[in-house]
Protein backbone atom coordinates (compact mmCIF):
# COMPACT_ATOMS: atom_id res chain seq x y z
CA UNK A 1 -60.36 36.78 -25.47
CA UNK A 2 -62.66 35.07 -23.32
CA UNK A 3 -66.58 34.12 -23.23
CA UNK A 4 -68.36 35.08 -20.08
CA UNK A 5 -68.13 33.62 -16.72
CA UNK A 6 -69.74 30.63 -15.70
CA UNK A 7 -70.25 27.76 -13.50
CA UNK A 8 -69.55 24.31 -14.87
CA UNK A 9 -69.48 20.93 -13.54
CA UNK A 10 -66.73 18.49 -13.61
CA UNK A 11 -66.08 15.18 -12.62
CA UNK A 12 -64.13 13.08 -10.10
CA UNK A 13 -62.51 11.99 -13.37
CA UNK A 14 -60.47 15.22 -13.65
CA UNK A 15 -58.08 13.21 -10.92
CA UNK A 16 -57.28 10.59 -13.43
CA UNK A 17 -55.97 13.21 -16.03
CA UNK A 18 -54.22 15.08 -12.68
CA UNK A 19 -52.49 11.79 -11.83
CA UNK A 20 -51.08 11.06 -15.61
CA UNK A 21 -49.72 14.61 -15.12
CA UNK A 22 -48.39 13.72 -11.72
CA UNK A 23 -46.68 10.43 -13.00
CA UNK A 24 -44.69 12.42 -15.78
CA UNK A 25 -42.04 13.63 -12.95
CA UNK A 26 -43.40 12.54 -9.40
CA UNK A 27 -40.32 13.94 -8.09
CA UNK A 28 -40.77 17.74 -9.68
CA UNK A 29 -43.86 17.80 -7.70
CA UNK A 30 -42.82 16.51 -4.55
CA UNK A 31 -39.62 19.10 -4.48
CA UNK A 32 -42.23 22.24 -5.60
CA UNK A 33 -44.74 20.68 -2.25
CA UNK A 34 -40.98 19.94 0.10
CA UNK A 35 -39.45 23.37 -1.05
CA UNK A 36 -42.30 25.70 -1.40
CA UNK A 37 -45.70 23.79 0.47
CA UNK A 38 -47.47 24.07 -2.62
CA UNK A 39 -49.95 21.50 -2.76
CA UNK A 40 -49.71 19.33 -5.80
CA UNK A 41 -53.56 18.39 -5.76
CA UNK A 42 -54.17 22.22 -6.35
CA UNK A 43 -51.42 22.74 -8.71
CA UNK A 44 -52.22 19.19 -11.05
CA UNK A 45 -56.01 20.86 -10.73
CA UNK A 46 -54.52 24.02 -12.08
CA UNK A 47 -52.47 22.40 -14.85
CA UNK A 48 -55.75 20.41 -15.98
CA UNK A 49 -57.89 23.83 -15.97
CA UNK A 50 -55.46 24.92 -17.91
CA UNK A 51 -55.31 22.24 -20.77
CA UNK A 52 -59.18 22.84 -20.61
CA UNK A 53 -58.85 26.51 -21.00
CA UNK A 54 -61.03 27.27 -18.09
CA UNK A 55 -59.46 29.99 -15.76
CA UNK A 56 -60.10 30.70 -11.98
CA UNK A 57 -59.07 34.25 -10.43
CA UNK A 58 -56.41 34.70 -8.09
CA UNK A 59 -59.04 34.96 -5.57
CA UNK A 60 -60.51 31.96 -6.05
CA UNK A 61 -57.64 30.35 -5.95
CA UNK A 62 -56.72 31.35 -2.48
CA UNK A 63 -60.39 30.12 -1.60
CA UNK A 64 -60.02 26.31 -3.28
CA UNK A 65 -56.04 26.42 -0.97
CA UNK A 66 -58.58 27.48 2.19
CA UNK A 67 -60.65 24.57 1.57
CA UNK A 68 -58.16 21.66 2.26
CA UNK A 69 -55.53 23.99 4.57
CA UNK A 70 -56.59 22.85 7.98
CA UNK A 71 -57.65 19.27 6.95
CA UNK A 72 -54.08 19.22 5.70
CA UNK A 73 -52.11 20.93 8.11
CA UNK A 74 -54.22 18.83 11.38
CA UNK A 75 -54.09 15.72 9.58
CA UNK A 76 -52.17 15.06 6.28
CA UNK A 77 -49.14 16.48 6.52
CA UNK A 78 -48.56 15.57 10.33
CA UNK A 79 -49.14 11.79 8.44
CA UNK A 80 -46.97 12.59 5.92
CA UNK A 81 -44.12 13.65 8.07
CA UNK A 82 -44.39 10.15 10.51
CA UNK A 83 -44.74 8.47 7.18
CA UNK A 84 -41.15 9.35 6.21
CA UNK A 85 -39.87 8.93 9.90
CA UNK A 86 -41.03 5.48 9.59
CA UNK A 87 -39.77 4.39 6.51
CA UNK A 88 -35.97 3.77 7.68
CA UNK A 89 -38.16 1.39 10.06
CA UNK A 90 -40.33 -0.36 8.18
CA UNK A 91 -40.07 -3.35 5.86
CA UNK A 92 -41.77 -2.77 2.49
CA UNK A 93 -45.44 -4.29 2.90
CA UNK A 94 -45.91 -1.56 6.08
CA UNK A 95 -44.43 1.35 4.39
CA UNK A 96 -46.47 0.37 1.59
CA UNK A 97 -49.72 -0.06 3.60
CA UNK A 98 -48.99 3.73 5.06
CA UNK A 99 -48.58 4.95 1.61
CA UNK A 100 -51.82 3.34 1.27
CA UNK A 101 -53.03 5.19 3.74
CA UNK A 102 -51.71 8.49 2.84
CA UNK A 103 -53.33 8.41 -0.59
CA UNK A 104 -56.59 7.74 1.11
CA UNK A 105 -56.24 11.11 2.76
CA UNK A 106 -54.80 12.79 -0.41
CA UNK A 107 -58.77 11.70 -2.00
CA UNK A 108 -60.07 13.63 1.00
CA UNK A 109 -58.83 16.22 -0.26
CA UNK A 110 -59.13 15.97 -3.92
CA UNK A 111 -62.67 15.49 -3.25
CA UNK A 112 -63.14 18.42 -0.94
CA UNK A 113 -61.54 20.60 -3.87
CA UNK A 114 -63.72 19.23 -6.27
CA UNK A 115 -66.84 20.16 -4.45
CA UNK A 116 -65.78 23.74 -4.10
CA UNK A 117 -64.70 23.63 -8.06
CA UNK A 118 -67.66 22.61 -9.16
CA UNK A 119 -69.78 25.93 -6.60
CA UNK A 120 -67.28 28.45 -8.37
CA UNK A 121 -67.45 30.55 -11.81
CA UNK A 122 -64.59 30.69 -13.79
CA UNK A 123 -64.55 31.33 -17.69
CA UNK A 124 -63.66 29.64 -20.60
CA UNK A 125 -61.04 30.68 -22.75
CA UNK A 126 -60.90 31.07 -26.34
CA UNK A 127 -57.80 28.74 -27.73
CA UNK A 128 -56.27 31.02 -30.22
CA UNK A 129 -52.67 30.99 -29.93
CA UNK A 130 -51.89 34.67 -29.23
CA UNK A 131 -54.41 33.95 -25.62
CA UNK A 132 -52.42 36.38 -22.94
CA UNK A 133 -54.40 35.97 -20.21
CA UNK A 134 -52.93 34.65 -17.03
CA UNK A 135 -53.07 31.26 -16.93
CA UNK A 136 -54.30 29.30 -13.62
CA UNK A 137 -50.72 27.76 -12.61
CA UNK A 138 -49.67 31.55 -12.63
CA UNK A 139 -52.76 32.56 -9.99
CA UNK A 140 -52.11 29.08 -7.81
CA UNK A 141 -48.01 29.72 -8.12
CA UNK A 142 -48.74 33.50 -7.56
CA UNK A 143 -49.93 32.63 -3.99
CA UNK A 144 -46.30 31.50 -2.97
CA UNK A 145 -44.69 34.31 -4.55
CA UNK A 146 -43.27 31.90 -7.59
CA UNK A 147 -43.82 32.52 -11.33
CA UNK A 148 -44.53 30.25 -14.01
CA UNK A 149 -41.14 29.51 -14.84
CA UNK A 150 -40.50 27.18 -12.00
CA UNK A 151 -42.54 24.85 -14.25
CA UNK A 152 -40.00 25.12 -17.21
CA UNK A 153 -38.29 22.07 -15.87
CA UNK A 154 -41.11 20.14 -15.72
CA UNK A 155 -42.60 21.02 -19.32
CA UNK A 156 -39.05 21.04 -20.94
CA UNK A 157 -38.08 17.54 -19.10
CA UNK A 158 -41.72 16.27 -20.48
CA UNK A 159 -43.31 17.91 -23.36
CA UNK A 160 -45.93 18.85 -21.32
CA UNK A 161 -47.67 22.02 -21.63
CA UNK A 162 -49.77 24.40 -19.61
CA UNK A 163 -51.27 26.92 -21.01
């Protein structure tokens, strides 16, 4: 069951939480953005939704992806990939200052998702156990043609939960 829609705010804070969920199994999330471009701002964002019980449509999701796509695609990811050309040569203290550099960018974007979060109405979810409604991983996941259970390894590898 759920309570009607509605807009509410949240907080550049939400990151913090997305990043403790990030640290669990850095390399999970890497090989779901390598093997599938699924962005793991949007899909930490989804996770944390979820663990608040506040759900987005399908639709919406595909709006929050078309907010950071092209900043990505002209400018992150191009980064990304001479990031990882460089590394073989690089000592540590440059690879680590383009790392620096990267994560700058990755704000960018967790702030331009933010914005848009914080313009759109989802709706809050009751917590009772026997909730079936889709959950937001599903919607994000749903956009790449993958299901929930390509999260199994990283919730039975960490305890963590989603729903």
């Amino acid at each position: 069951m759920s309570r009607p829609s509605h807009q509410q705010t949240f907080s550049y804070l939400i990151w913090h939480d997305c990043e403790q969920n990030y640290s669990t199994n850095p390399n999970f999330y890497i090989n779901l953005q390598d093997t599938y471009q699924v962005n793991v701002n949007i899909l930490l964002l989804a996770q944390y939704l979820d663990q608040q019980h506040y759900v987005l449509t399908p639709q919406l999701w595909e709006l929050l992806t078309g907010i950071v796509d092209q900043w990505e695609a002209n400018v992150l990811q191009p980064y990304r990939r001479l990031r990882r050309i460089a590394k073989a040569y690089l000592d540590g203290e440059e690879y680590q200052k383009m790392l620096d550099v990267e994560l700058i960018m990755e704000r960018k974007s967790q702030y331009m998702l933010l914005h848009k979060l914080n313009l759109l109405q989802g709706k809050t979810l009751d917590t009772e156990p026997d909730n079936t409604e889709p959950s937001n991983i599903k919607h994000y996941l749903s956009l790449f043609g993958l299901d929930e259970s390509i999260m199994t390894e990283l919730t039975t590898q960490t305890g963590l939960t989603h729903s």
